[in-house]
PDB file of N, CA and C in Angstrom:
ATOM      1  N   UNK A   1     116.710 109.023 132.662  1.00  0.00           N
ATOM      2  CA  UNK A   1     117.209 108.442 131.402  1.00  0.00           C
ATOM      3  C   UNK A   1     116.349 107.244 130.982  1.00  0.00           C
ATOM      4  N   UNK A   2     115.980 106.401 132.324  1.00  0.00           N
ATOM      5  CA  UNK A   2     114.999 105.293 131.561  1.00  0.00           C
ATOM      6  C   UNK A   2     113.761 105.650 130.744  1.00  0.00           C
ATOM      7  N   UNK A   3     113.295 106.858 131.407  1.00  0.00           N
ATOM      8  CA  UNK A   3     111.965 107.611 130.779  1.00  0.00           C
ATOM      9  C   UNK A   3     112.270 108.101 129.108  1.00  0.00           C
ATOM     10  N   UNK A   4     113.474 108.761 129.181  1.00  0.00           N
ATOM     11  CA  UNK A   4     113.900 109.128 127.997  1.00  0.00           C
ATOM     12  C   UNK A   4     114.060 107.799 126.888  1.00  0.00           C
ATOM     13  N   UNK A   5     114.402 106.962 127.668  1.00  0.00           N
ATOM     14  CA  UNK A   5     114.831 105.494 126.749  1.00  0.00           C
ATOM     15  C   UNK A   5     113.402 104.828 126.609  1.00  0.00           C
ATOM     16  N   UNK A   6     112.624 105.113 126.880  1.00  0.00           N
ATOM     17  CA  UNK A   6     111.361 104.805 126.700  1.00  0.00           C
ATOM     18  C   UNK A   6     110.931 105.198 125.642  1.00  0.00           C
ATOM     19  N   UNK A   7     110.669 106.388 125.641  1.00  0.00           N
ATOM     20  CA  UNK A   7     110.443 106.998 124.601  1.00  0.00           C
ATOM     21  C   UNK A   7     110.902 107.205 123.346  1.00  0.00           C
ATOM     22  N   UNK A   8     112.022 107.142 123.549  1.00  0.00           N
ATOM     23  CA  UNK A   8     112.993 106.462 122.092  1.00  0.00           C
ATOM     24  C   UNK A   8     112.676 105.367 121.527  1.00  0.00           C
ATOM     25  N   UNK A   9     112.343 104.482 122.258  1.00  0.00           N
ATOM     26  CA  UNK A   9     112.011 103.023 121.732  1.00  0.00           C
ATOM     27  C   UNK A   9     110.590 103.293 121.259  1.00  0.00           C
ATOM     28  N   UNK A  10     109.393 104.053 121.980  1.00  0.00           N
ATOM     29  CA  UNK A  10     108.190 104.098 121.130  1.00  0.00           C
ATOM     30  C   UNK A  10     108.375 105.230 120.059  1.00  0.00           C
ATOM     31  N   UNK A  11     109.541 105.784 120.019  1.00  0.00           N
ATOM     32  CA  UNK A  11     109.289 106.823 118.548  1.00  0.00           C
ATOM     33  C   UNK A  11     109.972 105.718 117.540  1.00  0.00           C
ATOM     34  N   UNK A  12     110.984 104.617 117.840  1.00  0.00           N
ATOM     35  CA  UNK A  12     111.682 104.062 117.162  1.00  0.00           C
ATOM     36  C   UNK A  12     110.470 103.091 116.674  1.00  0.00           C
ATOM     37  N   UNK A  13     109.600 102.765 117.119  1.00  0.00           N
ATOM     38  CA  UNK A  13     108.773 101.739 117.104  1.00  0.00           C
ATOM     39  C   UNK A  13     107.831 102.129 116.095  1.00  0.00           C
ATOM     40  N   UNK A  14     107.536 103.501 116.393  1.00  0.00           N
ATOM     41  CA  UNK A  14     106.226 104.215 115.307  1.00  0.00           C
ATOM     42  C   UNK A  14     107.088 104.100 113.988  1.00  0.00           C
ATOM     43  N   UNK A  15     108.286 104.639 114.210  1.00  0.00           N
ATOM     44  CA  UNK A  15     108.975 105.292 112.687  1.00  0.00           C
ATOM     45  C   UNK A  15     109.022 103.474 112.136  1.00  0.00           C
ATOM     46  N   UNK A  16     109.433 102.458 112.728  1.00  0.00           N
ATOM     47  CA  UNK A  16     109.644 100.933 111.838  1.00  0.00           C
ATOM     48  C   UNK A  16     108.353 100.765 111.680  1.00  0.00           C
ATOM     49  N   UNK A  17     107.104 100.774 112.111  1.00  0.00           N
ATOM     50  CA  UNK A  17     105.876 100.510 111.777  1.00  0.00           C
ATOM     51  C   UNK A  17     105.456 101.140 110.899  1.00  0.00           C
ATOM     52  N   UNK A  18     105.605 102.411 110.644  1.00  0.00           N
ATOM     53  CA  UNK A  18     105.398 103.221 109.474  1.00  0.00           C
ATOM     54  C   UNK A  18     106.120 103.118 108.035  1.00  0.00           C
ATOM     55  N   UNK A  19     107.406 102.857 108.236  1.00  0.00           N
ATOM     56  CA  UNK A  19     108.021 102.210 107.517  1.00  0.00           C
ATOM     57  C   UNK A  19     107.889 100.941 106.366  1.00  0.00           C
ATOM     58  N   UNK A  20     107.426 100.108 107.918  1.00  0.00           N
ATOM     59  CA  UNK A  20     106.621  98.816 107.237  1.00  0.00           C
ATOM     60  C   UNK A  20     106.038  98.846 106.422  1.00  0.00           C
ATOM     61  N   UNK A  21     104.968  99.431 106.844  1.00  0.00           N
ATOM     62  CA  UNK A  21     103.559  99.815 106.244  1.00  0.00           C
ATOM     63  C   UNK A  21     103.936 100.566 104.445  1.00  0.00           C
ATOM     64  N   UNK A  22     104.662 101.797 105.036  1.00  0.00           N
ATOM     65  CA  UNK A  22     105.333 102.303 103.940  1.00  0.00           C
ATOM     66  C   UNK A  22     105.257 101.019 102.204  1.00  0.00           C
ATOM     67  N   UNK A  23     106.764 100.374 102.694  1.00  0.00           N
ATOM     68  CA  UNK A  23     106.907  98.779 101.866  1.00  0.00           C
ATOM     69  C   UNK A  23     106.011  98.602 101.516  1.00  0.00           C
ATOM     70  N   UNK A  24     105.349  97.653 102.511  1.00  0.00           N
ATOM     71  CA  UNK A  24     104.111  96.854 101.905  1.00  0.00           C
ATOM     72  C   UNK A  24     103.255  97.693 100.708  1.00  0.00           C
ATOM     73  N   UNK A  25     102.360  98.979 101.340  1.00  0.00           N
ATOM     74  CA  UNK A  25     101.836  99.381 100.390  1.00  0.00           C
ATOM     75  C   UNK A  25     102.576  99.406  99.270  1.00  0.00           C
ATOM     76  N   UNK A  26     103.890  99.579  98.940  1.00  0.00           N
ATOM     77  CA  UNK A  26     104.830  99.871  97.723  1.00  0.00           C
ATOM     78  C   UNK A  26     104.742  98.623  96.951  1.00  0.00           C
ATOM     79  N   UNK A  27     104.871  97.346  97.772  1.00  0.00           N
ATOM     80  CA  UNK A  27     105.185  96.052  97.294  1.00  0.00           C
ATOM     81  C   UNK A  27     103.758  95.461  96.509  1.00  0.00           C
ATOM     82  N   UNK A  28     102.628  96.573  97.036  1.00  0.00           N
ATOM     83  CA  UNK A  28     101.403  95.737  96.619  1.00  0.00           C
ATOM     84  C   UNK A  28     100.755  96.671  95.598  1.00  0.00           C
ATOM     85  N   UNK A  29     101.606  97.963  95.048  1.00  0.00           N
ATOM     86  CA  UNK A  29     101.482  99.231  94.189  1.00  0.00           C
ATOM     87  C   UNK A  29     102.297  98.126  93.081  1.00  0.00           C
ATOM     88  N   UNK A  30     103.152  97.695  93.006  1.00  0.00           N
ATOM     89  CA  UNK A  30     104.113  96.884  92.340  1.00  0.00           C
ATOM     90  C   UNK A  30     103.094  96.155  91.423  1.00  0.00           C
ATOM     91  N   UNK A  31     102.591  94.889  92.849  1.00  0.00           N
ATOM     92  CA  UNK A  31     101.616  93.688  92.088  1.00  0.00           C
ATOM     93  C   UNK A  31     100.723  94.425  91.447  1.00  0.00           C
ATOM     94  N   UNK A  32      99.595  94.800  91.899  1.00  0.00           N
ATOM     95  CA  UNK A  32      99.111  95.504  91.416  1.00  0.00           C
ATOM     96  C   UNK A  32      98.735  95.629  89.794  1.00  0.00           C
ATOM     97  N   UNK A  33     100.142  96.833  89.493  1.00  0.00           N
ATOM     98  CA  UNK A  33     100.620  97.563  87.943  1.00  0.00           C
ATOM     99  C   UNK A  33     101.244  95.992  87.105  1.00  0.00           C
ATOM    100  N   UNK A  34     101.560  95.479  87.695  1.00  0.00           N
ATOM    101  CA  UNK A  34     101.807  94.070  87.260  1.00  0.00           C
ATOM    102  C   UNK A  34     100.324  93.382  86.267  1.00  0.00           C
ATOM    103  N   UNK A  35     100.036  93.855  87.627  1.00  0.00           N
ATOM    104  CA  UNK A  35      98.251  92.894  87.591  1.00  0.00           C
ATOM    105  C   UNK A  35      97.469  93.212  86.182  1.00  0.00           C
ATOM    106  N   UNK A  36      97.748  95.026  86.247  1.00  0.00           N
ATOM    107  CA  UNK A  36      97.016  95.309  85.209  1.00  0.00           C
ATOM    108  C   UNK A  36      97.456  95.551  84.004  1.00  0.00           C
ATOM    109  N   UNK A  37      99.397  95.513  84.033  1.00  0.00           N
ATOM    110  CA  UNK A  37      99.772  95.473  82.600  1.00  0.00           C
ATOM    111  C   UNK A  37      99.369  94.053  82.210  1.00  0.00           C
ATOM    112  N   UNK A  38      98.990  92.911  82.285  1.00  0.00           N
ATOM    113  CA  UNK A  38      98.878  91.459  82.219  1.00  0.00           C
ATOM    114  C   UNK A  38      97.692  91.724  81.145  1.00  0.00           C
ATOM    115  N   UNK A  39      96.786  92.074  82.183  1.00  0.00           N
ATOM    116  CA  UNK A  39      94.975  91.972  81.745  1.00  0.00           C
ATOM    117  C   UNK A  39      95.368  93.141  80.239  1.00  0.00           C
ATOM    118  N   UNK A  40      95.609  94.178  80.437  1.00  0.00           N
ATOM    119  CA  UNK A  40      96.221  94.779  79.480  1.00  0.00           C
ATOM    120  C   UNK A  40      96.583  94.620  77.825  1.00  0.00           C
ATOM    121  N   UNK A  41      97.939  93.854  78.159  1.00  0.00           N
ATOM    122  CA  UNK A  41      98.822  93.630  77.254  1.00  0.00           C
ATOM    123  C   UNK A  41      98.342  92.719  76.191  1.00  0.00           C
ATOM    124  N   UNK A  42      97.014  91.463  76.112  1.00  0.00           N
ATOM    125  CA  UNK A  42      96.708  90.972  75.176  1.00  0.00           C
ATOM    126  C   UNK A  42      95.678  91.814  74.583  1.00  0.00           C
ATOM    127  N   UNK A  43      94.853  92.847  75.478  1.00  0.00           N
ATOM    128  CA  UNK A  43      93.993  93.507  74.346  1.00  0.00           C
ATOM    129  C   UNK A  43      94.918  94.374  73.111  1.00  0.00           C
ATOM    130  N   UNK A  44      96.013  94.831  73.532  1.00  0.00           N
ATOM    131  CA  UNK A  44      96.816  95.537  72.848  1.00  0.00           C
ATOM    132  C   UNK A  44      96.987  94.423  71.363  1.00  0.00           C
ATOM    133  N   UNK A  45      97.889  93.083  72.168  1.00  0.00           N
ATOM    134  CA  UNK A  45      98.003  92.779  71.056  1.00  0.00           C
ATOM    135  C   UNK A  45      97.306  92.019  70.577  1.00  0.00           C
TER     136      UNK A  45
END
């Protein structure tokens, strides 16, 4: 069972790291579209 509990904790570990990662990229897809409606929005107007 400890072996088994081992291994749970490194699949639990991959899936929150991936996760993470997941976010972040999302959070910086965000800034980003931010970034470029900005630069954007005065040529428009």
């Amino acid at each position: 069972t400890i072996l088994f509990y081992g291994l749970f904790n490194l699949f639990f570990g991959v899936i929150e790291s991936f996760l993470a990662s997941q976010i972040v990229l999302f959070l910086i897809s965000i800034v980003e579209i931010n970034i470029l409606k900005r630069k954007i929005t005065p040529e428009i107007l």
